[in-house]
Protein backbone atom coordinates (compact mmCIF):
# COMPACT_ATOMS: atom_id res chain seq x y z
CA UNK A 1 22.70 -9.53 -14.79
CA UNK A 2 24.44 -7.54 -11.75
CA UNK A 3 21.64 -7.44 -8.51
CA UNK A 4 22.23 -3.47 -7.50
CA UNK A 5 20.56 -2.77 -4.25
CA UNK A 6 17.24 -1.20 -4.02
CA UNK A 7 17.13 1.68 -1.26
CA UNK A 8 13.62 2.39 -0.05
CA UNK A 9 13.28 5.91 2.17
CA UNK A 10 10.81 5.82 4.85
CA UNK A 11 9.53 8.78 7.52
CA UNK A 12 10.59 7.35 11.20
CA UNK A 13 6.67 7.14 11.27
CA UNK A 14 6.13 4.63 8.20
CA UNK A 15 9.74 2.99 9.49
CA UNK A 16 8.17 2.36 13.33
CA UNK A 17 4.67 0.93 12.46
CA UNK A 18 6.09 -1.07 9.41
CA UNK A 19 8.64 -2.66 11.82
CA UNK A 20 5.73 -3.21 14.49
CA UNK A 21 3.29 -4.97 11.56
CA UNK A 22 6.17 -7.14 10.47
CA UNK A 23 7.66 -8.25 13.82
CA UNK A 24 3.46 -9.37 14.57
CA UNK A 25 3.72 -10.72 10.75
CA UNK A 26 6.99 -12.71 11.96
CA UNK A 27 5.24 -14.13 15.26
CA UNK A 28 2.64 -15.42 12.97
CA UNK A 29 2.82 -18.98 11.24
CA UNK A 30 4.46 -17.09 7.85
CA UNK A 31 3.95 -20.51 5.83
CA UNK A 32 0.18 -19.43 6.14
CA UNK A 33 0.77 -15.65 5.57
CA UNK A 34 3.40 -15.90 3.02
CA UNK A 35 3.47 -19.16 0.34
CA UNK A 36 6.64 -19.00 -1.34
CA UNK A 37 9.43 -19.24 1.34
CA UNK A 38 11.96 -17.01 -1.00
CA UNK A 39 9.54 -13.86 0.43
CA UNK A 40 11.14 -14.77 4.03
CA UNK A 41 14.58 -13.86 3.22
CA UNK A 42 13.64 -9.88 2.41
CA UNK A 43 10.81 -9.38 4.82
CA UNK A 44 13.65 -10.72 7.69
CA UNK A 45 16.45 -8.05 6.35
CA UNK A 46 13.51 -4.86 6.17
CA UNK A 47 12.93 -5.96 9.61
CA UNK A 48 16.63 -6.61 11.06
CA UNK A 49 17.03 -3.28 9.29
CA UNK A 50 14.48 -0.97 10.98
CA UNK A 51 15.17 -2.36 14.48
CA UNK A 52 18.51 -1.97 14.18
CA UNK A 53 17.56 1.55 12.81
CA UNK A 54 14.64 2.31 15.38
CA UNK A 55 16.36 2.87 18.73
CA UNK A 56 12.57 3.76 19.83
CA UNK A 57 11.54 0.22 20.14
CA UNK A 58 12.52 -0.30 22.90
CA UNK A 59 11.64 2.53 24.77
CA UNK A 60 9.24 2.82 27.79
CA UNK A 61 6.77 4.79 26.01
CA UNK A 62 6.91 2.55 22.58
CA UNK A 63 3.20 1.79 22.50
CA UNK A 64 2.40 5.60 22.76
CA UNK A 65 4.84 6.63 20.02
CA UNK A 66 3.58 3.56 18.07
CA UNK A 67 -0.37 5.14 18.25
CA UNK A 68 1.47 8.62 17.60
CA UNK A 69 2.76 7.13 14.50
CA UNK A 70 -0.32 5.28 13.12
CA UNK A 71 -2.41 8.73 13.64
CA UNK A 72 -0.51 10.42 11.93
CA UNK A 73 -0.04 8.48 8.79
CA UNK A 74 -3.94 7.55 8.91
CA UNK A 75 -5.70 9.75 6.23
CA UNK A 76 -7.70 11.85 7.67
CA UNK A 77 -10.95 11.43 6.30
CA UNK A 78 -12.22 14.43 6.55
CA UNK A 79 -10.12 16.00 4.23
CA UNK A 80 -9.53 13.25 1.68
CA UNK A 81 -11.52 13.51 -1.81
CA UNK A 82 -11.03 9.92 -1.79
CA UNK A 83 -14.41 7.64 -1.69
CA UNK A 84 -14.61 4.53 0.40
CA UNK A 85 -13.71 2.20 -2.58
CA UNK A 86 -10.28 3.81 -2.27
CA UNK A 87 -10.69 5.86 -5.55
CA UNK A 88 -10.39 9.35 -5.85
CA UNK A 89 -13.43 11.08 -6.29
């Protein structure tokens, strides 16, 4: 069976705080996170990826366009018809 790539598309938002929450997920103890090793391997390439993608992480002002990033790509509650056990409604 041939292995064809799989190409995921992400908004520079989802790309920054996705490579923030796995760089903290990497600086964790992963054996504890993550229990079968073979999981390491693709969750190191997404990451390598998006920093070498994300020229913004290293940027004086990183933590505010990190919060910039998270707000916007928080639902906004206020106009979600979704209820609170994540269902829509």
């Amino acid at each position: 069976m041939e292995n064809p790539e799989i190409i995921i598309k992400l908004t520079s938002d989802e790309a920054l705080v996705l490579s923030d929450w796995l760089e903290q997920v990497q600086m964790t103890d992963l054996s504890r996170l993550v229990g079968d090793a073979a999981v390491w391997a693709p969750l190191h390439r997404i990451a390598g990826t998006l920093d070498k993608s994300l020229s913004g992480i290293f940027a004086a002002d990183y933590a505010e366009r990190l919060e910039a990033a998270r707000s916007r790509l928080r639902p906004d509650l206020g106009d979600s018809a979704i209820d609170e056990a994540g269902t829509d409604t």
